[in-house]
Every structure is written in structure tokens, then in C-alpha cells.
N, C-alpha and C. Protein backbone atom coordinates (compact mmCIF):
# COMPACT_ATOMS: atom_id res chain seq x y z
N UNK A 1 0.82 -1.20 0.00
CA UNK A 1 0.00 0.00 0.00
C UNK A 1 0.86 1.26 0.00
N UNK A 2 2.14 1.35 0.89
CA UNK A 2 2.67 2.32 0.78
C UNK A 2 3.86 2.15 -0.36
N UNK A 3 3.77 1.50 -1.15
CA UNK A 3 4.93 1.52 -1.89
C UNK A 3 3.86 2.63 -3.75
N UNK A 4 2.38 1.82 -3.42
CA UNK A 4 1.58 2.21 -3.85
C UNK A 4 1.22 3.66 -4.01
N UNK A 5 1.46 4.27 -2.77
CA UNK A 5 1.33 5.86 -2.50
C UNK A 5 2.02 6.59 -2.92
N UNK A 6 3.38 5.96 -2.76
CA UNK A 6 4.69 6.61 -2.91
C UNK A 6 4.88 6.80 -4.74
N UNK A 7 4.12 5.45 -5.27
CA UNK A 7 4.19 5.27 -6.81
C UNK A 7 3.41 6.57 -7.44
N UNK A 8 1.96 6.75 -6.76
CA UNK A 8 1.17 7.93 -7.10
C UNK A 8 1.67 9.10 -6.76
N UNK A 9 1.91 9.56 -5.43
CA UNK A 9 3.02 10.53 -5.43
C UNK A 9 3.83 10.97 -6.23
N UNK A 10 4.70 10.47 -6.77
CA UNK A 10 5.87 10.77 -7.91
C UNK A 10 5.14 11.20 -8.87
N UNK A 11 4.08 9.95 -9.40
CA UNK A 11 3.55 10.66 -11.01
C UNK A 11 2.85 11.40 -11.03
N UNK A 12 2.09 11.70 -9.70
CA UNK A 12 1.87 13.63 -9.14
C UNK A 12 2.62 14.70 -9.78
N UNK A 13 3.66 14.49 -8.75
CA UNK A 13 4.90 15.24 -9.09
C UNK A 13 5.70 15.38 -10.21
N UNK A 14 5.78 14.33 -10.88
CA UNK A 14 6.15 14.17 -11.77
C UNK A 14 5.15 15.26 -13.21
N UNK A 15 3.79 14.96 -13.07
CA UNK A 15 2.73 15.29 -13.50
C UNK A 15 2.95 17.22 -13.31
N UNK A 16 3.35 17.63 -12.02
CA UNK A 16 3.16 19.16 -11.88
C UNK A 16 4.36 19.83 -12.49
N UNK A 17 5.37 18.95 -12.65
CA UNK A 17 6.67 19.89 -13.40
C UNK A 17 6.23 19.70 -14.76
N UNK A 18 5.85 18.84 -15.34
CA UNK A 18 5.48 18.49 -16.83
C UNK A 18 4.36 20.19 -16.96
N UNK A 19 3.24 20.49 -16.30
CA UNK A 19 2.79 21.33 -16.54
C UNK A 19 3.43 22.80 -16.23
N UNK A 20 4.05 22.68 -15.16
CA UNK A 20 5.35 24.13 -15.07
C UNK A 20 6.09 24.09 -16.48
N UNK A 21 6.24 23.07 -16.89
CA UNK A 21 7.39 23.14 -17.80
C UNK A 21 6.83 23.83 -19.26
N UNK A 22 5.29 23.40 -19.28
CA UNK A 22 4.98 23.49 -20.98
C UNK A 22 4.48 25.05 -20.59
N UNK A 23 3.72 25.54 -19.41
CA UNK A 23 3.80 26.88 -18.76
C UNK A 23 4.45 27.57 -19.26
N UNK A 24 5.99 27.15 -18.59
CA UNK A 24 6.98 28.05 -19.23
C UNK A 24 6.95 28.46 -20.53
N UNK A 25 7.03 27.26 -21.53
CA UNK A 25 7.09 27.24 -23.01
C UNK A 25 6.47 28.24 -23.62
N UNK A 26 5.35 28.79 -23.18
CA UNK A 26 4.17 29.72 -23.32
C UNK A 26 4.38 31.07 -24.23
N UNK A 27 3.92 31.61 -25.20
CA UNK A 27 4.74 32.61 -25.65
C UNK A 27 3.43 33.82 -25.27
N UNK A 28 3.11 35.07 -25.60
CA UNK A 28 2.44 35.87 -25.49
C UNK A 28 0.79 35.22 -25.15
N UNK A 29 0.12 35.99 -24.14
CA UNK A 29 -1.36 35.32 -24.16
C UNK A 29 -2.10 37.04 -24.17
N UNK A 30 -3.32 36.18 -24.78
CA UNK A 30 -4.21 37.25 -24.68
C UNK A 30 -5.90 36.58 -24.44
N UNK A 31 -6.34 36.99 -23.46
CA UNK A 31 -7.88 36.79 -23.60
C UNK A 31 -8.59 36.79 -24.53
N UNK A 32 -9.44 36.18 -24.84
CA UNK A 32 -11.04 37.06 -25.36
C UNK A 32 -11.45 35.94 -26.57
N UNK A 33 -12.17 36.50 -27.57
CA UNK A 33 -12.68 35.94 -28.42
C UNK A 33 -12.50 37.09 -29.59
N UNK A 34 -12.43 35.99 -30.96
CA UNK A 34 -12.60 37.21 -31.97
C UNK A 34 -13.95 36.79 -33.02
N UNK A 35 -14.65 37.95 -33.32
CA UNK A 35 -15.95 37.67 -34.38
C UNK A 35 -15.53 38.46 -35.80
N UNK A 36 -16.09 38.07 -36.72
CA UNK A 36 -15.82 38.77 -37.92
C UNK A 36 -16.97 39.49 -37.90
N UNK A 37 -17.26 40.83 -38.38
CA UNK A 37 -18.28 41.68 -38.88
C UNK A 37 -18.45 42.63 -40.03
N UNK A 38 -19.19 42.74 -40.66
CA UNK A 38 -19.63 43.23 -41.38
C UNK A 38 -20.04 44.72 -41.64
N UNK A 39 -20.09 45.69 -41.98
CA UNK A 39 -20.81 46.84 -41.74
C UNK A 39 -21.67 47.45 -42.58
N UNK A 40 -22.47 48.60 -42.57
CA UNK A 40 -23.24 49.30 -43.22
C UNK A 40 -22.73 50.66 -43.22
N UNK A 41 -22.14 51.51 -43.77
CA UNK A 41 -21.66 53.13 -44.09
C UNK A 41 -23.07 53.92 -44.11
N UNK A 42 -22.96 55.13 -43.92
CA UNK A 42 -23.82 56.11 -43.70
C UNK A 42 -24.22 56.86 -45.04
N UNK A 43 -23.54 56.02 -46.31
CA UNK A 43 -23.33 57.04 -47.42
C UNK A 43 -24.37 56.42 -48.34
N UNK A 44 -25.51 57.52 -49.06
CA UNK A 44 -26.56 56.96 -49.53
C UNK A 44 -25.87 56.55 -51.47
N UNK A 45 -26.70 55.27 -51.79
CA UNK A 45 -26.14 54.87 -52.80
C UNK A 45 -24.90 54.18 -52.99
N UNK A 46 -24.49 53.47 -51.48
CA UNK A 46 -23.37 52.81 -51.60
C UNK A 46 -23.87 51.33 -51.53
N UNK A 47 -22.96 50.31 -52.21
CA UNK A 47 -23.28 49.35 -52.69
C UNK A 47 -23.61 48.53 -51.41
N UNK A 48 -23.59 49.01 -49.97
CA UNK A 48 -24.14 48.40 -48.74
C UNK A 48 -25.30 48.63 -48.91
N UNK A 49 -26.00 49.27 -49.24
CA UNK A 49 -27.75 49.85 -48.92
C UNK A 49 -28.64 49.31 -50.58
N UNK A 50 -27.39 48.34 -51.41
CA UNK A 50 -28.01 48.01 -52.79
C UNK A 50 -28.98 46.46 -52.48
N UNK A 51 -29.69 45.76 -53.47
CA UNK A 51 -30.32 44.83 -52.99
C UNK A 51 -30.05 43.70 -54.06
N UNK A 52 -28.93 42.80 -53.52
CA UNK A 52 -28.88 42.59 -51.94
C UNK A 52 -27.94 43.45 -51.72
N UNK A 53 -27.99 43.98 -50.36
CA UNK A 53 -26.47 44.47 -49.79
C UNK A 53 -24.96 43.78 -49.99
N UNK A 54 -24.04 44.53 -50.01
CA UNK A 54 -22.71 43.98 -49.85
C UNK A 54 -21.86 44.99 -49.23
N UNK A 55 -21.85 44.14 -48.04
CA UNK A 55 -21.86 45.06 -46.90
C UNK A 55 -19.77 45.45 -46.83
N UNK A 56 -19.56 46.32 -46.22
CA UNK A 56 -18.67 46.81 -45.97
C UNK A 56 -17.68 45.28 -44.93
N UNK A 57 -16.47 45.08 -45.39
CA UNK A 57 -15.59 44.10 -44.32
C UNK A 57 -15.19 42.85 -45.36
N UNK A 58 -14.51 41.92 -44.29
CA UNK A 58 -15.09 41.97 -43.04
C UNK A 58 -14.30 42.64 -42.02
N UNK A 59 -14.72 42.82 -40.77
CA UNK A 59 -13.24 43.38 -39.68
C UNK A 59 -13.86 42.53 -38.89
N UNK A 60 -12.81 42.29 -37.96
CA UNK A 60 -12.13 41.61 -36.60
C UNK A 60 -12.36 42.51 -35.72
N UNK A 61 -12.76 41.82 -34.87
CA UNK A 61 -13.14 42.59 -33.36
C UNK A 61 -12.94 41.24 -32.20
N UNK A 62 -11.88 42.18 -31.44
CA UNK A 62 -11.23 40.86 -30.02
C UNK A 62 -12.41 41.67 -28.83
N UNK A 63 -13.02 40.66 -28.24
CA UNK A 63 -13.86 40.70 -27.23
C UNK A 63 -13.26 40.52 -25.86
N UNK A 64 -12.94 40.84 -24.98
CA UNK A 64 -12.30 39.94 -23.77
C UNK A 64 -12.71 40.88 -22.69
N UNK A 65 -12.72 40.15 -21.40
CA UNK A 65 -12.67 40.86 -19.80
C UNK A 65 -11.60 40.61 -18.84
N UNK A 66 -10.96 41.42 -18.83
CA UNK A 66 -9.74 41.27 -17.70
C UNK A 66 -9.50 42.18 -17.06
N UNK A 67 -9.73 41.85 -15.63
CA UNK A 67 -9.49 42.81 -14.29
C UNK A 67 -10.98 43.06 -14.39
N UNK A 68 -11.98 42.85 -14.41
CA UNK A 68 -13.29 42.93 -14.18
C UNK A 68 -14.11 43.72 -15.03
N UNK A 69 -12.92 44.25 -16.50
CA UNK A 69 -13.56 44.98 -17.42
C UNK A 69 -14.28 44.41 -18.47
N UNK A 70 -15.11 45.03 -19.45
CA UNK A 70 -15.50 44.30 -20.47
C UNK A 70 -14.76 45.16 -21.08
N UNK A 71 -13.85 44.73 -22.59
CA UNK A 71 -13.53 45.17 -23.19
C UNK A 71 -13.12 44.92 -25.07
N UNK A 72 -13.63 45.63 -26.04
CA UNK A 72 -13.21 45.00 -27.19
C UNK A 72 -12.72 46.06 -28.01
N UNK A 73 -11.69 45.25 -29.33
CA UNK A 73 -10.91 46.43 -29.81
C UNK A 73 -10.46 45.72 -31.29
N UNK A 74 -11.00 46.36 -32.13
CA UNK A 74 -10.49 46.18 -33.70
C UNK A 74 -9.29 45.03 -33.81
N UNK A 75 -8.89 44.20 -34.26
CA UNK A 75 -7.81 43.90 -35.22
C UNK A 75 -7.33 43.74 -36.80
N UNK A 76 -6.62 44.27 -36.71
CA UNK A 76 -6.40 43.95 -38.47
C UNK A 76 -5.74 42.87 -38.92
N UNK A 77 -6.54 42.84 -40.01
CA UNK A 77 -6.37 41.34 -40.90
C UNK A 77 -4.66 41.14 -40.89
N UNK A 78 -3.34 41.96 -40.84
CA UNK A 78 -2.27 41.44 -40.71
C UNK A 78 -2.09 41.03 -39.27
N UNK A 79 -2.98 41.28 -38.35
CA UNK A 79 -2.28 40.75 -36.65
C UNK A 79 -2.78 39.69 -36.36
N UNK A 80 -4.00 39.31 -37.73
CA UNK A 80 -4.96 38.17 -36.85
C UNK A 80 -4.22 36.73 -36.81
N UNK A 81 -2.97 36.50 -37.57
CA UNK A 81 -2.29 34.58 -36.72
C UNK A 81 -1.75 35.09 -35.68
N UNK A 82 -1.23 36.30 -35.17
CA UNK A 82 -0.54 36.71 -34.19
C UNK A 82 -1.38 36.71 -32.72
N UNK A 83 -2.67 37.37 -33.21
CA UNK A 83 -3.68 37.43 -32.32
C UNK A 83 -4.45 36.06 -32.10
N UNK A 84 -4.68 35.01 -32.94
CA UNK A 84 -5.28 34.32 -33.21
C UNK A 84 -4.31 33.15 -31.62
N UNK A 85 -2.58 33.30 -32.44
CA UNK A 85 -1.80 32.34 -30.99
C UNK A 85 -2.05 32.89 -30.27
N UNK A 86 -1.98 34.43 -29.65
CA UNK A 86 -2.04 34.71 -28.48
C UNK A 86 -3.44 34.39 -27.45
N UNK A 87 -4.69 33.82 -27.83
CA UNK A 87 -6.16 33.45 -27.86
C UNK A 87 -5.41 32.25 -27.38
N UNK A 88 -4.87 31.39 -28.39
CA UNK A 88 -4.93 29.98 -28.03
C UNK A 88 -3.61 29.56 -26.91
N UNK A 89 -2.64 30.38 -27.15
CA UNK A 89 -1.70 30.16 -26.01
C UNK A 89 -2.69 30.41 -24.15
N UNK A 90 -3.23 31.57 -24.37
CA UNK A 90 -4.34 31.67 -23.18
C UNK A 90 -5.14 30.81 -22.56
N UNK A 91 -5.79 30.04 -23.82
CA UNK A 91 -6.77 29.06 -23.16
C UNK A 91 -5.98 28.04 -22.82
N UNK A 92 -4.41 27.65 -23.68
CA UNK A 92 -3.67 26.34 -23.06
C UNK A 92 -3.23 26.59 -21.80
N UNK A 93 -2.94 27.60 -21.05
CA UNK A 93 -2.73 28.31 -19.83
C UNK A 93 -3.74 28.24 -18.91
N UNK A 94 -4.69 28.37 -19.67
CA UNK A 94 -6.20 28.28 -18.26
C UNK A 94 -6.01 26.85 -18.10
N UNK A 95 -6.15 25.93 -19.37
CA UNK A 95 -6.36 24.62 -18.85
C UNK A 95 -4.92 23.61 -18.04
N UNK A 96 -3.87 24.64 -18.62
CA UNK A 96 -2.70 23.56 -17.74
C UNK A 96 -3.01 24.49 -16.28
N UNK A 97 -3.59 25.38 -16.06
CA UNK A 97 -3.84 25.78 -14.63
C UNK A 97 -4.57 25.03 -13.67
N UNK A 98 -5.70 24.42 -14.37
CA UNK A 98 -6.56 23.79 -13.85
C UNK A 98 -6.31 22.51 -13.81
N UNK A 99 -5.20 21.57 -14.69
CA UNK A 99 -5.02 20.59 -14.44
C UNK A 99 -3.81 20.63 -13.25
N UNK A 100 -2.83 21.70 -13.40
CA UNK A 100 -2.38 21.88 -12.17
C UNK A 100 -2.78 21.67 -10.45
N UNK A 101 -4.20 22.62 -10.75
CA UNK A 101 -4.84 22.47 -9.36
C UNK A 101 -4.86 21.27 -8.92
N UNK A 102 -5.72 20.63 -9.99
CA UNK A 102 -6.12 19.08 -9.60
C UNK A 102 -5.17 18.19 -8.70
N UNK A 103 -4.17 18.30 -10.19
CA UNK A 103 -2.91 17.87 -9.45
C UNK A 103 -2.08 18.18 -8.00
N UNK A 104 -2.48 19.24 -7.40
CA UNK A 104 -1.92 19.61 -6.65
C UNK A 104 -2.47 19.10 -5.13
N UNK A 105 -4.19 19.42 -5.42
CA UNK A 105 -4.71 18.96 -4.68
C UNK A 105 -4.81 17.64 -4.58
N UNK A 106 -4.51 16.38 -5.07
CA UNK A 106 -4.61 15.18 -5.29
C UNK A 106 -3.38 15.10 -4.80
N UNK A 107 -2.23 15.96 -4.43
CA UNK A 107 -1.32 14.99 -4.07
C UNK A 107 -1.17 15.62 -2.53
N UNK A 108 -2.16 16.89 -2.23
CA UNK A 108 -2.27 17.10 -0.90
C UNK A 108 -2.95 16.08 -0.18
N UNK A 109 -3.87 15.46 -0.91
CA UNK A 109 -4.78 14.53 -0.04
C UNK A 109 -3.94 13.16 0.08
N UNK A 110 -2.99 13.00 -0.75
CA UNK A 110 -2.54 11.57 -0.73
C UNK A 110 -1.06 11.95 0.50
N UNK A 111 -0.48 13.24 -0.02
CA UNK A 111 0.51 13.70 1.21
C UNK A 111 -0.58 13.21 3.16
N UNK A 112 -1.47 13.69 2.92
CA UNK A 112 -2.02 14.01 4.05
C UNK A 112 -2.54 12.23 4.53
N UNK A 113 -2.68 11.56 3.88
CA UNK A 113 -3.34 10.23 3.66
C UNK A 113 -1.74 9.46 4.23
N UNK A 114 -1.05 9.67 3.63
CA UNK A 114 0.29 9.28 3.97
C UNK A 114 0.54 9.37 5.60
N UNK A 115 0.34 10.55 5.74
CA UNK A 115 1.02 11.21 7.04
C UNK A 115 0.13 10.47 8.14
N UNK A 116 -0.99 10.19 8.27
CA UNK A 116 -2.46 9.39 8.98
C UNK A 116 -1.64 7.66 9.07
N UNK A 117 -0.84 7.46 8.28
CA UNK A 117 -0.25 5.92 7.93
C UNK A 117 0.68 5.94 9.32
């Protein structure tokens, strides 16, 4: 049993540097989401207001909340693979965070399980 503990333990541990490590690897993050949109101009007789419309775009717009703000802001079509990793480097960060926790807590309970032995 305790050789057992000691086995889970390690690949705990083992388990929390693997996620420090790819952490590290991490290059720029950025929150949010991006939508493509469309627009309509104010100018009468422009080929947006023809039937059918053909609307003005598309443009990029990054959506995100951080520090308790709502906030969104244009991108242009040359930043969007740039913007696009920095989205996905973020969410790989939330989720090695959370597998972190897990991990962390799973090896508090087995530390603590140990220590009761």
C-alpha cells in the first residue's frame, strides 16, 4: 500500500513539473474571443444599402474581460495569426492551470493520507 502511495506521489509530481514546464514554453497570451463583422456606411447609394447588400468588411473585433472589465478592440487582418496564438496560447494556460490544481490537490490529499499511515 505504501509503496503504492509513494508510486502515485511521484507521477503527481512528476505530473506538476510536466505542466510548469509546458507553462513556461508559453509565448504571449491574450484573452477574449474574436468575431468577424460586417458593416453598413452612412453614405446613400453605396453598394451596402443596394439589394442585396454587400456590406462593408469583413473586420475583426477581439472581445475579452480582464481585471473585471468588459472590453473589445479592432484587429487587423495582418495581426490576426498573431492574435489568433495569443487566444490559443491563453486558453492552453487556463487549462494547464486547472489541471495543475487538480494535481496539486490530489497529491495534498494523498501527502495528508500518507502522514495518517
Amino acid at each position: 500500500m505504501l509503496a503504492r502511495m509513494a508510486s502515485r506521489r511521484q507521477a503527481l509530481e512528476d505530473r506538476i513539473r510536466r505542466i510548469k514546464k509546458e507553462i513556461a514554453a508559453l509565448d504571449e497570451l491574450r484573452p477574449g474571443s474574436l468575431s468577424k463583422q460586417y458593416n453598413v456606411c452612412g453614405r446613400s447609394g453605396c453598394r451596402c444599402k443596394a439589394d442585396p447588400p454587400q456590406k462593408h468588411g469583413p473586420y475583426y473585433q477581439l472581445s475579452f474581460s480582464f481585471r473585471g472589465k468588459n472590453t473589445s478592440e479592432f484587429v487587423r487582418r495582418e495581426e490576426l495569426p498573431r492574435v489568433r496564438e495569443q487566444i490559443r496560447n491563453y486558453k492552453r494556460l487556463r487549462t494547464l492551470l486547472d489541471q495543475w490544481t487538480a494535481a496539486t490537490m490530489a497529491l495534498a490529499k494523498l501527502r495528508r493520507d500518507e502522514s495518517r499511515r
